[in-house]
N, C-alpha and C. Protein backbone atom coordinates (compact mmCIF):
# COMPACT_ATOMS: atom_id res chain seq x y z
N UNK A 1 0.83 -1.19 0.00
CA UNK A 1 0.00 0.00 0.00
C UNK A 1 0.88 1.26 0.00
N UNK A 2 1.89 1.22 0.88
CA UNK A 2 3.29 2.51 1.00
C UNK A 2 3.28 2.87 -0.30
N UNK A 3 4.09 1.83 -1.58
CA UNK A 3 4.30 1.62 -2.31
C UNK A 3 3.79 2.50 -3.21
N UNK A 4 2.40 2.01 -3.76
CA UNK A 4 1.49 2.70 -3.81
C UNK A 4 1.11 3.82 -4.08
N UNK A 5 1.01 4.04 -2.63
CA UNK A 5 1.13 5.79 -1.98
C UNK A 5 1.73 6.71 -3.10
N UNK A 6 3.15 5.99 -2.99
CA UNK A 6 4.04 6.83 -3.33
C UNK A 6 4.29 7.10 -4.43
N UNK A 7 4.31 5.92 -5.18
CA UNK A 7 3.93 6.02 -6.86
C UNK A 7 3.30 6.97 -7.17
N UNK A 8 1.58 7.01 -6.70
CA UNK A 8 0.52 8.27 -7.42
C UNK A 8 0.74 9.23 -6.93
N UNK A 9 1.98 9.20 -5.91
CA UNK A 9 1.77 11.04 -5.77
C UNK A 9 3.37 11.45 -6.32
N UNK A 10 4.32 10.09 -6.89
CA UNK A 10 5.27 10.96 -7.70
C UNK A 10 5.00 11.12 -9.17
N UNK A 11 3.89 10.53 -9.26
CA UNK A 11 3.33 10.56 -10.97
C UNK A 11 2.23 11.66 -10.85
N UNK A 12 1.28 11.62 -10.19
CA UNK A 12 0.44 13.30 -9.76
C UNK A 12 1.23 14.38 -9.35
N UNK A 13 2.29 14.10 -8.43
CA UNK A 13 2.70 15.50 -7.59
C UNK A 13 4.16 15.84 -8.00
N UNK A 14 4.29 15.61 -9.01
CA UNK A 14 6.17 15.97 -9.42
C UNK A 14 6.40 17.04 -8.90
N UNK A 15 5.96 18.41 -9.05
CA UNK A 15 5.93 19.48 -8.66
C UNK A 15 6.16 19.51 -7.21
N UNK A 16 5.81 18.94 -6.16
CA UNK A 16 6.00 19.01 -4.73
C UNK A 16 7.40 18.03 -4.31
N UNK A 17 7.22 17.06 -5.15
CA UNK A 17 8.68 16.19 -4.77
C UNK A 17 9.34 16.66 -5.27
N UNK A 18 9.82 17.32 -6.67
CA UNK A 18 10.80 17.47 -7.61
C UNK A 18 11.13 18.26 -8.20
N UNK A 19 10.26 19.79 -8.25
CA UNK A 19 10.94 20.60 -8.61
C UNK A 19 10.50 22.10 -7.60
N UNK A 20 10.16 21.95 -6.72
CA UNK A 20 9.52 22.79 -4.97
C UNK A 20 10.73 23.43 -4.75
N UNK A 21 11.98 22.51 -4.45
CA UNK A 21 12.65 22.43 -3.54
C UNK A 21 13.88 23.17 -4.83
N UNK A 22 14.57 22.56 -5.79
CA UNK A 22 15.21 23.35 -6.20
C UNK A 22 14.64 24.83 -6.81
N UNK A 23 13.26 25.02 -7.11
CA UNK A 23 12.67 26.35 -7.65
C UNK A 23 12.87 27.47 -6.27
N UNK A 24 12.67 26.77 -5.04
CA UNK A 24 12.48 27.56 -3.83
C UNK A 24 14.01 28.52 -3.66
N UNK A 25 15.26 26.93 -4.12
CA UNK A 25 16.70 27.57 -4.04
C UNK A 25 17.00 28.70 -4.81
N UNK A 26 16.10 28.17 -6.07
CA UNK A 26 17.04 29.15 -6.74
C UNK A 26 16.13 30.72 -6.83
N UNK A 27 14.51 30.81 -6.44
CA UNK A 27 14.16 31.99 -6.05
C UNK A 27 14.61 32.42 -5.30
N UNK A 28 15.10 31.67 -3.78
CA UNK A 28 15.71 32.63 -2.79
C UNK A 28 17.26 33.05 -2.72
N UNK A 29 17.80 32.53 -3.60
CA UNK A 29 18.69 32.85 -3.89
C UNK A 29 19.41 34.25 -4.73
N UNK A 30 18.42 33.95 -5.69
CA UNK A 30 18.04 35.50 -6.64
C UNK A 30 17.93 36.70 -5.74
N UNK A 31 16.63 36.09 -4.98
CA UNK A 31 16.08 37.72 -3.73
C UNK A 31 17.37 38.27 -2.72
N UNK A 32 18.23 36.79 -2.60
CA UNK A 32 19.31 37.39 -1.35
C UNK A 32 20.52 37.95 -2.53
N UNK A 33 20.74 37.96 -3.80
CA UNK A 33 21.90 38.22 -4.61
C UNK A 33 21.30 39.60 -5.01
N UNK A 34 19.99 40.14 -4.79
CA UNK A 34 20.06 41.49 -5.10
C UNK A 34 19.87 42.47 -4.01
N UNK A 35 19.97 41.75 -2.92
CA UNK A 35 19.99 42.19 -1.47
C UNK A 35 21.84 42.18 -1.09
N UNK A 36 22.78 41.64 -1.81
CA UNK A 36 23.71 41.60 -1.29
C UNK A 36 24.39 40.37 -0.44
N UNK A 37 23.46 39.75 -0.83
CA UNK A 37 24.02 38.08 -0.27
C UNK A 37 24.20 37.48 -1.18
N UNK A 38 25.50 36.51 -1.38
CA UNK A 38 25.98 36.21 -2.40
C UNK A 38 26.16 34.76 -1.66
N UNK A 39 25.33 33.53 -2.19
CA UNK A 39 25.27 32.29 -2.00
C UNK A 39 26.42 31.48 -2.72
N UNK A 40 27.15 30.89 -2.32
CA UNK A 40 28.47 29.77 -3.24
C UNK A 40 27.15 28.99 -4.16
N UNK A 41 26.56 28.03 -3.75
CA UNK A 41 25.64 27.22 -4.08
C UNK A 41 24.36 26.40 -3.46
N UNK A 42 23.51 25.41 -4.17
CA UNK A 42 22.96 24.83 -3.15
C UNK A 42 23.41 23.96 -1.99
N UNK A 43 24.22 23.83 -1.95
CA UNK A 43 24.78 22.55 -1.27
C UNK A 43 25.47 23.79 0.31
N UNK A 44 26.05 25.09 -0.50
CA UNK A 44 26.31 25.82 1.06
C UNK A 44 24.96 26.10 1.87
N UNK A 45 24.08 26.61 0.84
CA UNK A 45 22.65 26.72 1.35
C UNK A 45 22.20 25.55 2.06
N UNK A 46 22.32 24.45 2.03
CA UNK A 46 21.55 22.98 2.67
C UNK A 46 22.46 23.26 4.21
N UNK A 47 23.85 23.34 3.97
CA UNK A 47 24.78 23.20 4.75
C UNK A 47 24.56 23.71 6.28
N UNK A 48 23.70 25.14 5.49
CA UNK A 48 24.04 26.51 6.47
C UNK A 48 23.21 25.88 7.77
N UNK A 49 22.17 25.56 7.58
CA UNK A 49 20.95 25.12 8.71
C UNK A 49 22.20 24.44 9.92
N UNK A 50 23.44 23.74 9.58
CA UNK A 50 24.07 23.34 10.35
C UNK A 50 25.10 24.26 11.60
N UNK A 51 24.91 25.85 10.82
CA UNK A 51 26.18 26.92 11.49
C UNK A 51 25.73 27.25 12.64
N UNK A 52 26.77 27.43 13.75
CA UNK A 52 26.63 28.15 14.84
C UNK A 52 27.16 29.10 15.26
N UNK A 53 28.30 29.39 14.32
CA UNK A 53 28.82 30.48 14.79
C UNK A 53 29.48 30.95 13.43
N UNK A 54 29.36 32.00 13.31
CA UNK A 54 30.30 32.72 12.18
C UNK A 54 31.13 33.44 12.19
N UNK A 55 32.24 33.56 11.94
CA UNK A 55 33.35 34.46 11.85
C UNK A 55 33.88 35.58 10.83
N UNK A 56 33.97 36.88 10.73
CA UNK A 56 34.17 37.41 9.87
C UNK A 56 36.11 37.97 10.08
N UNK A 57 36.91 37.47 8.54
CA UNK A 57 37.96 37.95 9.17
C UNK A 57 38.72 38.59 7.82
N UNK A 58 38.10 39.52 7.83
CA UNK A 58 38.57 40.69 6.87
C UNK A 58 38.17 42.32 6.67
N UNK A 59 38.31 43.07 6.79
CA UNK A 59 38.37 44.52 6.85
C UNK A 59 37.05 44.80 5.66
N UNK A 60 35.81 45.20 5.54
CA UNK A 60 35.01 45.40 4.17
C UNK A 60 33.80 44.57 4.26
N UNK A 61 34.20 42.96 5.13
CA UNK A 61 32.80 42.06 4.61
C UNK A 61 31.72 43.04 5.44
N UNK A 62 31.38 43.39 5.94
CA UNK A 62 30.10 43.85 6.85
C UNK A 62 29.58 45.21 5.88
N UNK A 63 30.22 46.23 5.25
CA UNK A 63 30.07 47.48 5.13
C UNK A 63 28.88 47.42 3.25
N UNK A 64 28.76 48.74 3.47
CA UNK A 64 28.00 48.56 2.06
C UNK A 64 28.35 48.51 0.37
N UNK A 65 29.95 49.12 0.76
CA UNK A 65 30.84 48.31 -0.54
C UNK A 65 30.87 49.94 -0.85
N UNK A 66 30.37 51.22 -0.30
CA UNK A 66 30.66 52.62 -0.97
C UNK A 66 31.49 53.51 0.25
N UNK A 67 32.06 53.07 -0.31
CA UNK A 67 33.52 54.13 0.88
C UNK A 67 33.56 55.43 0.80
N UNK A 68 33.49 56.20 1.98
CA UNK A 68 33.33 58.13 1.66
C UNK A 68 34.77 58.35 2.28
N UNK A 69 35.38 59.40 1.89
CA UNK A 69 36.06 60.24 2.70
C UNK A 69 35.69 60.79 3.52
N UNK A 70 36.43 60.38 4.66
CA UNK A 70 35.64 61.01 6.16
C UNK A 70 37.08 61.72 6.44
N UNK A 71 37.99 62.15 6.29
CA UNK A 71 38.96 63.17 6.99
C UNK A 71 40.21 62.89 6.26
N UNK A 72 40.18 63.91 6.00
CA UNK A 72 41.81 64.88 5.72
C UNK A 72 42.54 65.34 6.07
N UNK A 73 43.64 65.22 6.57
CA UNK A 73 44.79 66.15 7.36
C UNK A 73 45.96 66.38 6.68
N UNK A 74 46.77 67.36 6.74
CA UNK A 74 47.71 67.85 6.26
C UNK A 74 48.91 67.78 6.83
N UNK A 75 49.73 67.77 6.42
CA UNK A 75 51.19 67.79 7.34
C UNK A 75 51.62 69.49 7.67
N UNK A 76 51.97 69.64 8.36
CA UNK A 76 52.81 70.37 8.49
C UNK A 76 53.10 71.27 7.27
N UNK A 77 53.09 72.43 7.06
CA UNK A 77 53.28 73.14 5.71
C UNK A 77 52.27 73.27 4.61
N UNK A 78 50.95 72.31 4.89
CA UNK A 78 50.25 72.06 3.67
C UNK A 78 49.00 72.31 4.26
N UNK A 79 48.01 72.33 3.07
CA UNK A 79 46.69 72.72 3.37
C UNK A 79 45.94 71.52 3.01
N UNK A 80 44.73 71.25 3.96
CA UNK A 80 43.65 70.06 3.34
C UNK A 80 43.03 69.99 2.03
N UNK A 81 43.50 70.79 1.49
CA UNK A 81 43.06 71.13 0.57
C UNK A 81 43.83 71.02 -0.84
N UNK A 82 45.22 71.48 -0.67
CA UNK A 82 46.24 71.04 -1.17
C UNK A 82 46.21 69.40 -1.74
N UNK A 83 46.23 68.91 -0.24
CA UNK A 83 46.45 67.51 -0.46
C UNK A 83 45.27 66.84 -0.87
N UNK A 84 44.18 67.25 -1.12
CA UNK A 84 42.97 66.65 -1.71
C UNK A 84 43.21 67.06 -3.23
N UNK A 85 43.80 68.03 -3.43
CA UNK A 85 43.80 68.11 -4.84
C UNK A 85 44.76 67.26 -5.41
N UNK A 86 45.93 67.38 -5.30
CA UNK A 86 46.89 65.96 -5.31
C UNK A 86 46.49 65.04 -5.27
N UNK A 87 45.84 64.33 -3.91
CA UNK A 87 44.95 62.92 -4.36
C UNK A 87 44.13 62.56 -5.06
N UNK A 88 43.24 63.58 -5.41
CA UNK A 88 42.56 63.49 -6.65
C UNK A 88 42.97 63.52 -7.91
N UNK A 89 44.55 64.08 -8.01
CA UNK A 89 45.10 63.81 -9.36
C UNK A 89 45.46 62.57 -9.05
N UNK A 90 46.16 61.93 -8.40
CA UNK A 90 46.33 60.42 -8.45
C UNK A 90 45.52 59.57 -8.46
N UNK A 91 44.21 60.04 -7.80
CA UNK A 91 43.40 58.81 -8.09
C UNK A 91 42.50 59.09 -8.91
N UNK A 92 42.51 59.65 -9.90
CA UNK A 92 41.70 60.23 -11.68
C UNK A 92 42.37 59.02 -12.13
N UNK A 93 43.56 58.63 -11.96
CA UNK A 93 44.16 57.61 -12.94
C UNK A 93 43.71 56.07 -11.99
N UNK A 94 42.78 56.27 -11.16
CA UNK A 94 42.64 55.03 -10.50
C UNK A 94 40.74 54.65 -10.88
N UNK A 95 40.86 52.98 -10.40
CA UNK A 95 39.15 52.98 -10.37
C UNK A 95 38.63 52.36 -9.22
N UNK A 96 39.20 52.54 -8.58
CA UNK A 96 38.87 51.82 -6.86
C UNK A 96 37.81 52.33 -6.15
N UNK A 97 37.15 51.88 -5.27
CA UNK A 97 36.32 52.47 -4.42
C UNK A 97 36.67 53.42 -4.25
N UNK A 98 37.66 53.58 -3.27
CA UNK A 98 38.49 54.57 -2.73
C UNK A 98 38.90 55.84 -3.51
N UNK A 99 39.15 55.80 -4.77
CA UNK A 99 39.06 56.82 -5.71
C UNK A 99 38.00 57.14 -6.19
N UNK A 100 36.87 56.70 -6.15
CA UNK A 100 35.65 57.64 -6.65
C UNK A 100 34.87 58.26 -5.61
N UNK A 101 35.12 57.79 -3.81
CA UNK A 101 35.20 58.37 -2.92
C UNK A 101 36.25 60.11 -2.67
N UNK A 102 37.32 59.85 -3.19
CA UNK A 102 38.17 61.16 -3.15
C UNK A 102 38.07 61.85 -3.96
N UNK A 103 37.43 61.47 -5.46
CA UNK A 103 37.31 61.76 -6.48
C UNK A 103 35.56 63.21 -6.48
N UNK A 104 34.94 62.40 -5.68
CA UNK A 104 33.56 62.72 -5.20
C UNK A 104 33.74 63.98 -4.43
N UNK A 105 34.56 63.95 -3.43
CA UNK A 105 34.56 64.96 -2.55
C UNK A 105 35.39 66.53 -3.39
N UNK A 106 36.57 66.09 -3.99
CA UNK A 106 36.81 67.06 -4.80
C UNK A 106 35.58 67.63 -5.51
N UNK A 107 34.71 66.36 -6.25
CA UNK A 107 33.94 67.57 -6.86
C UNK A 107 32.99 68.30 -6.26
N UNK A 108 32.66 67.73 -4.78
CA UNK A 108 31.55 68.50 -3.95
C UNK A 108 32.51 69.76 -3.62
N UNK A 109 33.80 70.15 -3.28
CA UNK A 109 34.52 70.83 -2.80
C UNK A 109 35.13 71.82 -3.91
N UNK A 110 34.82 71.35 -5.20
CA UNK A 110 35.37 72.04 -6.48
C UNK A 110 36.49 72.40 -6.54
N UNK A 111 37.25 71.71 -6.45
CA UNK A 111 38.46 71.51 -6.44
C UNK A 111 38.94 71.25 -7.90
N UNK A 112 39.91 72.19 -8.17
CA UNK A 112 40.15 71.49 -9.60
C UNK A 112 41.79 70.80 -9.42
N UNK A 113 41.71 69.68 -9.97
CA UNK A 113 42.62 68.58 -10.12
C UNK A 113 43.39 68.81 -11.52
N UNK A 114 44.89 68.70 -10.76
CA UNK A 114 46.02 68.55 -12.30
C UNK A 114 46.05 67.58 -12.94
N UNK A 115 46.24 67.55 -13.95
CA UNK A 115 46.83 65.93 -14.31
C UNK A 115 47.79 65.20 -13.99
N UNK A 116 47.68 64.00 -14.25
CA UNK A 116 48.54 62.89 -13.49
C UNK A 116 49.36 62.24 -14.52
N UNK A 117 50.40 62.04 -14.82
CA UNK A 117 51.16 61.11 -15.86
C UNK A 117 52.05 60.15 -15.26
N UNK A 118 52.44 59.08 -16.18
CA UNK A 118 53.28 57.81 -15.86
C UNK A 118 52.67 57.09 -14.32
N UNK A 119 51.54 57.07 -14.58
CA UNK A 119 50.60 56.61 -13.28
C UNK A 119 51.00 55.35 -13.62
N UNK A 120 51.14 54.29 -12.00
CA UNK A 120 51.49 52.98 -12.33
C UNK A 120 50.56 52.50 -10.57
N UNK A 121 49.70 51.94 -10.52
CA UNK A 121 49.68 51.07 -9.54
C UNK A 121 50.94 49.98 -9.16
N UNK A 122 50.82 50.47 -7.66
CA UNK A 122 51.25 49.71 -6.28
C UNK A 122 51.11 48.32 -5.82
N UNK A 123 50.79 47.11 -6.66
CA UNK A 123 49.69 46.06 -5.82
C UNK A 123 50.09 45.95 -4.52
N UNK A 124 49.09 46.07 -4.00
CA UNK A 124 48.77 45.79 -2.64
C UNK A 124 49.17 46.96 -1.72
N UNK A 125 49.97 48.56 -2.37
CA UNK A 125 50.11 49.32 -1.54
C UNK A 125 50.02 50.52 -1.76
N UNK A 126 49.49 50.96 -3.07
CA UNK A 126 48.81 52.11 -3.67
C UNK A 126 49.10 52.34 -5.04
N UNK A 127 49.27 53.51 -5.88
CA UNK A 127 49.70 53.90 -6.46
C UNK A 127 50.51 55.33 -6.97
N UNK A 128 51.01 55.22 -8.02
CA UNK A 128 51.70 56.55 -7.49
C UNK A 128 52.21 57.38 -9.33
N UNK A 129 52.19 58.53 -9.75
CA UNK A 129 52.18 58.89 -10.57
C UNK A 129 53.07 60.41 -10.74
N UNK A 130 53.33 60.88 -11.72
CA UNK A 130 53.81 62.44 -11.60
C UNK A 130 52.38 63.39 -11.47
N UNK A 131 52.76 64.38 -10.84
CA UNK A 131 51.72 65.70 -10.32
C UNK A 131 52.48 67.09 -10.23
N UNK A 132 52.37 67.63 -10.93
CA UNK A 132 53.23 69.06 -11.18
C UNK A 132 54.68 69.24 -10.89
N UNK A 133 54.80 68.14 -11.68
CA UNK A 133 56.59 68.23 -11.98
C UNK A 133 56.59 67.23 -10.42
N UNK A 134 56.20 66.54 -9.61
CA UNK A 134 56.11 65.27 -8.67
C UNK A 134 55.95 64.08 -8.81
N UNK A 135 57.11 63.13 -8.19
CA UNK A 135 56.43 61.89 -8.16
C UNK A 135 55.94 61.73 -6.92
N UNK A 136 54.80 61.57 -6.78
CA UNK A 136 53.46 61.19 -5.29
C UNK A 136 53.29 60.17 -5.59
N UNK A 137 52.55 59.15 -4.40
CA UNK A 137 52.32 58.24 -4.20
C UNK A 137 50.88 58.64 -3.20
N UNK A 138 50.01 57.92 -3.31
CA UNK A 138 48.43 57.45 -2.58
C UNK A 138 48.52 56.00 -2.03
N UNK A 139 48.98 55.74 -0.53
CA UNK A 139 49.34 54.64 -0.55
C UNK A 139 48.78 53.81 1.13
N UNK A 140 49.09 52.80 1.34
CA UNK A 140 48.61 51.94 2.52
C UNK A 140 50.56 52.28 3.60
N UNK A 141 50.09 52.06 4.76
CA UNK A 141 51.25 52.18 5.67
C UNK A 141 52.38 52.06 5.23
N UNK A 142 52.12 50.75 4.76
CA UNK A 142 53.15 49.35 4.25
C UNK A 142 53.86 50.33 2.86
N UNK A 143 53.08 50.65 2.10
CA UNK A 143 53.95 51.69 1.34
C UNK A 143 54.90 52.38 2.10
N UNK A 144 54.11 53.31 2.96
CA UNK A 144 54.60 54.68 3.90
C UNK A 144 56.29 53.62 4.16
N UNK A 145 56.15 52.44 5.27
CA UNK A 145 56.90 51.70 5.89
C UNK A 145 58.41 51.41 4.68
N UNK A 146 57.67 51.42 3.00
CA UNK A 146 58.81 51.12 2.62
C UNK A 146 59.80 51.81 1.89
N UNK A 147 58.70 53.21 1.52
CA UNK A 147 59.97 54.33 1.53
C UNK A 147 60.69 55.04 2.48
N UNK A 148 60.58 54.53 3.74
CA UNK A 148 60.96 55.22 4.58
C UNK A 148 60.93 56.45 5.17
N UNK A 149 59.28 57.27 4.52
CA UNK A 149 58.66 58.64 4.94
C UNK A 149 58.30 57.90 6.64
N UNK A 150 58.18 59.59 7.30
CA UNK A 150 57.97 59.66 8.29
C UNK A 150 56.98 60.38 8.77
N UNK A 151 55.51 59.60 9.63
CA UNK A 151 54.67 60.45 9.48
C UNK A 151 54.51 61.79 10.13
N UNK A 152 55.83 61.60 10.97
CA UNK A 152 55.34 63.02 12.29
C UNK A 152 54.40 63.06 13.01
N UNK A 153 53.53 64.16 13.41
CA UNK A 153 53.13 64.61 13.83
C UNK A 153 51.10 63.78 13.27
N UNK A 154 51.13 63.50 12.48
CA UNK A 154 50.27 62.81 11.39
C UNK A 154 49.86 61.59 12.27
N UNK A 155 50.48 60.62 12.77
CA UNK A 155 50.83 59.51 13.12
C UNK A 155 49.75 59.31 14.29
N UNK A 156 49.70 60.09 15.04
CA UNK A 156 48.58 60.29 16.03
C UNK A 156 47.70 60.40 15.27
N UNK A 157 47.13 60.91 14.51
CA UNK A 157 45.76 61.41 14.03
C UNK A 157 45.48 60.35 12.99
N UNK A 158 46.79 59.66 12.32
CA UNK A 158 46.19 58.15 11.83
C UNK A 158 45.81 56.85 12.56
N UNK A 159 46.61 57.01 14.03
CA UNK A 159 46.32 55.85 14.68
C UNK A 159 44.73 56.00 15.65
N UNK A 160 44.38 57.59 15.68
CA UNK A 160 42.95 57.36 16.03
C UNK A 160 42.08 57.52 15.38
N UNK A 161 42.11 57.44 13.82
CA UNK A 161 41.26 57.22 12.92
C UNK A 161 41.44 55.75 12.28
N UNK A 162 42.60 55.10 12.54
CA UNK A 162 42.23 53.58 12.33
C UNK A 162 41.41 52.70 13.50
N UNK A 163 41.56 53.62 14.60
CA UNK A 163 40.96 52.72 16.25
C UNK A 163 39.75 52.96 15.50
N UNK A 164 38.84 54.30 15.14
CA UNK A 164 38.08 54.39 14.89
C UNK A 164 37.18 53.14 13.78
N UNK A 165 38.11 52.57 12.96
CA UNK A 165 37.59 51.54 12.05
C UNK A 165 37.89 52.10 10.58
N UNK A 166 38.26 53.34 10.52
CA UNK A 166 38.73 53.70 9.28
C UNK A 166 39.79 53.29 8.21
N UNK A 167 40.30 53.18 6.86
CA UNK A 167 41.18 52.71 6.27
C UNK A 167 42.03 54.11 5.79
N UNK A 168 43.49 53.90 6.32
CA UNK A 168 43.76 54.71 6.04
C UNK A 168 44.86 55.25 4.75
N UNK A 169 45.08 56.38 3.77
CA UNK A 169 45.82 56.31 2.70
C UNK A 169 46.80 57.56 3.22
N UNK A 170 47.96 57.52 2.89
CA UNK A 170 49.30 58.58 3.01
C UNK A 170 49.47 59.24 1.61
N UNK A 171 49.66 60.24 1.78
CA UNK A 171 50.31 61.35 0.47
C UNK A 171 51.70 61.28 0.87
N UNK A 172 52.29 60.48 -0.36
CA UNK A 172 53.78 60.50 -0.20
C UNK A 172 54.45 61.42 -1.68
N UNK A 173 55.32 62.68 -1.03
CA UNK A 173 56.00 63.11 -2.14
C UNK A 173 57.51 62.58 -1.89
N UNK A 174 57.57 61.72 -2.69
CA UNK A 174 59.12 61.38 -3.08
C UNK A 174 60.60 62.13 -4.03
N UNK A 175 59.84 63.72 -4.45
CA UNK A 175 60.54 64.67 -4.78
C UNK A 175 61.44 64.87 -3.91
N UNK A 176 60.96 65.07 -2.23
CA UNK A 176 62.04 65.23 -1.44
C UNK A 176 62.90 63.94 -1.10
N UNK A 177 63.75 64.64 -0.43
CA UNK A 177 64.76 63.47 0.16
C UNK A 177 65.13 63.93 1.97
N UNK A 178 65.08 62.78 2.50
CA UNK A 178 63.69 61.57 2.31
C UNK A 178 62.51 62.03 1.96
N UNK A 179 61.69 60.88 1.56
CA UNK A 179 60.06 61.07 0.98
C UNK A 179 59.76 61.72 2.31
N UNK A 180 59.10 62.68 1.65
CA UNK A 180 57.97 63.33 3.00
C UNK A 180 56.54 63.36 3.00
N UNK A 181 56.07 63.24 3.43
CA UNK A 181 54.77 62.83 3.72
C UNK A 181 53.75 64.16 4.17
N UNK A 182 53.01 64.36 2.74
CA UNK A 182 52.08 65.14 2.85
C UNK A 182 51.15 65.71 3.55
N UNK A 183 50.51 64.54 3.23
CA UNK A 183 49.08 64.27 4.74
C UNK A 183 48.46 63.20 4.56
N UNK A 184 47.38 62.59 5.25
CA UNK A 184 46.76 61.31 5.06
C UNK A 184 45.13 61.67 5.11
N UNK A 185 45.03 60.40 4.50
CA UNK A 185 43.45 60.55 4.50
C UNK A 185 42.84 59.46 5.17
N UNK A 186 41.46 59.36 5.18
CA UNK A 186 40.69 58.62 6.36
C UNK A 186 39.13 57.96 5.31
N UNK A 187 39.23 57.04 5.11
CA UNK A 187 37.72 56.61 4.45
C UNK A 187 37.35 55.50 5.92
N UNK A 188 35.63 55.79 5.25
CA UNK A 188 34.93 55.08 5.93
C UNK A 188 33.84 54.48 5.14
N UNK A 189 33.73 53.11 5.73
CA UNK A 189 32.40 52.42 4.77
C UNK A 189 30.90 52.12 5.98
N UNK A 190 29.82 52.76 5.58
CA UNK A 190 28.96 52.36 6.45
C UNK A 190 28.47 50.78 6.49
């Protein structure tokens, strides 16, 4: 009689045994990929019902993927303003988050930007180009760390805008000797 059963309702009910369950995956899957959840497959999806704890271990997964400039500082000798225009010539030749963030604020600030030549990305530690007869650099610490600029006075005001959760970029002019260090900037992602 089981037997049976089961027969007329996989020959009547295909739809509930056989195609419910992958149509369900792959609608909810769609709804969470334009929400910003990005599923590996079905099989992580089956999986997940099993998680108890999750770990996030990278700088970005949580935020909304649009990074603003939240602060500018200048070194010593220079104006915030200065150094936003400079970074915005370096990062005209860039397409990063991070540059259409600096890129943005110049134009809310109207700032007009020089051009940039022999622009070459940094992997993994910025990039860096000529800017009115300069070679500058837009860069991560680890840059800062390997030309051997020094942040001064800067250094405080980057280490409590990284406590803060911020990512932070250095204006390095390597015209001087040693590279000296412009000013830094401060993004934030909500």
């Amino acid at each position: 009689a089981i037997i049976n059963a089961v027969a007329v309702l996989v020959i009547a009910c295909p739809c509930a045994l056989g195609l419910a369950t992958p149509t369900a995956i792959m609608v909810g899957t769609g709804v969470a990929a334009r929400h910003g959840i990005l599923i590996k497959d079905a099989q992580a999806l089956e999986m997940a019902h099993a998680v108890t704890t999750v770990a996030f271990d990278k700088t970005g997964t949580l935020t909304e993927g649009r990074p603003t400039l939240s602060a500018v500082h200048a070194a010593a000798g220079q104006r915030d303003t200065d150094v936003l225009r400079l970074a915005g010539a370096l990062q005209r030749t860039s397409e990063q988050p991070l540059a259409r963030a600096v890129l943005e604020r110049v134009k809310v600030e109207q700032i007009s930007v020089p051009a940039a030549h022999h622009a070459r990305a940094l992997p993994g530690r910025g990039l860096q180009a000529q800017v009115d007869g300069r070679m500058l650099s837009l860069g991560s610490t680890r840059l800062l760390q390997e030309v051997g600029a020094q942040p001064g006075a800067l250094a405080l005001a980057a280490t409590r805008l990284e406590a803060e959760g911020r990512t932070i970029a250095w204006l390095i002019d390597h015209h001087a000797v040693p590279a000296a260090v412009l000013g830094v900037l401060a993004f934030g992602d909500p």
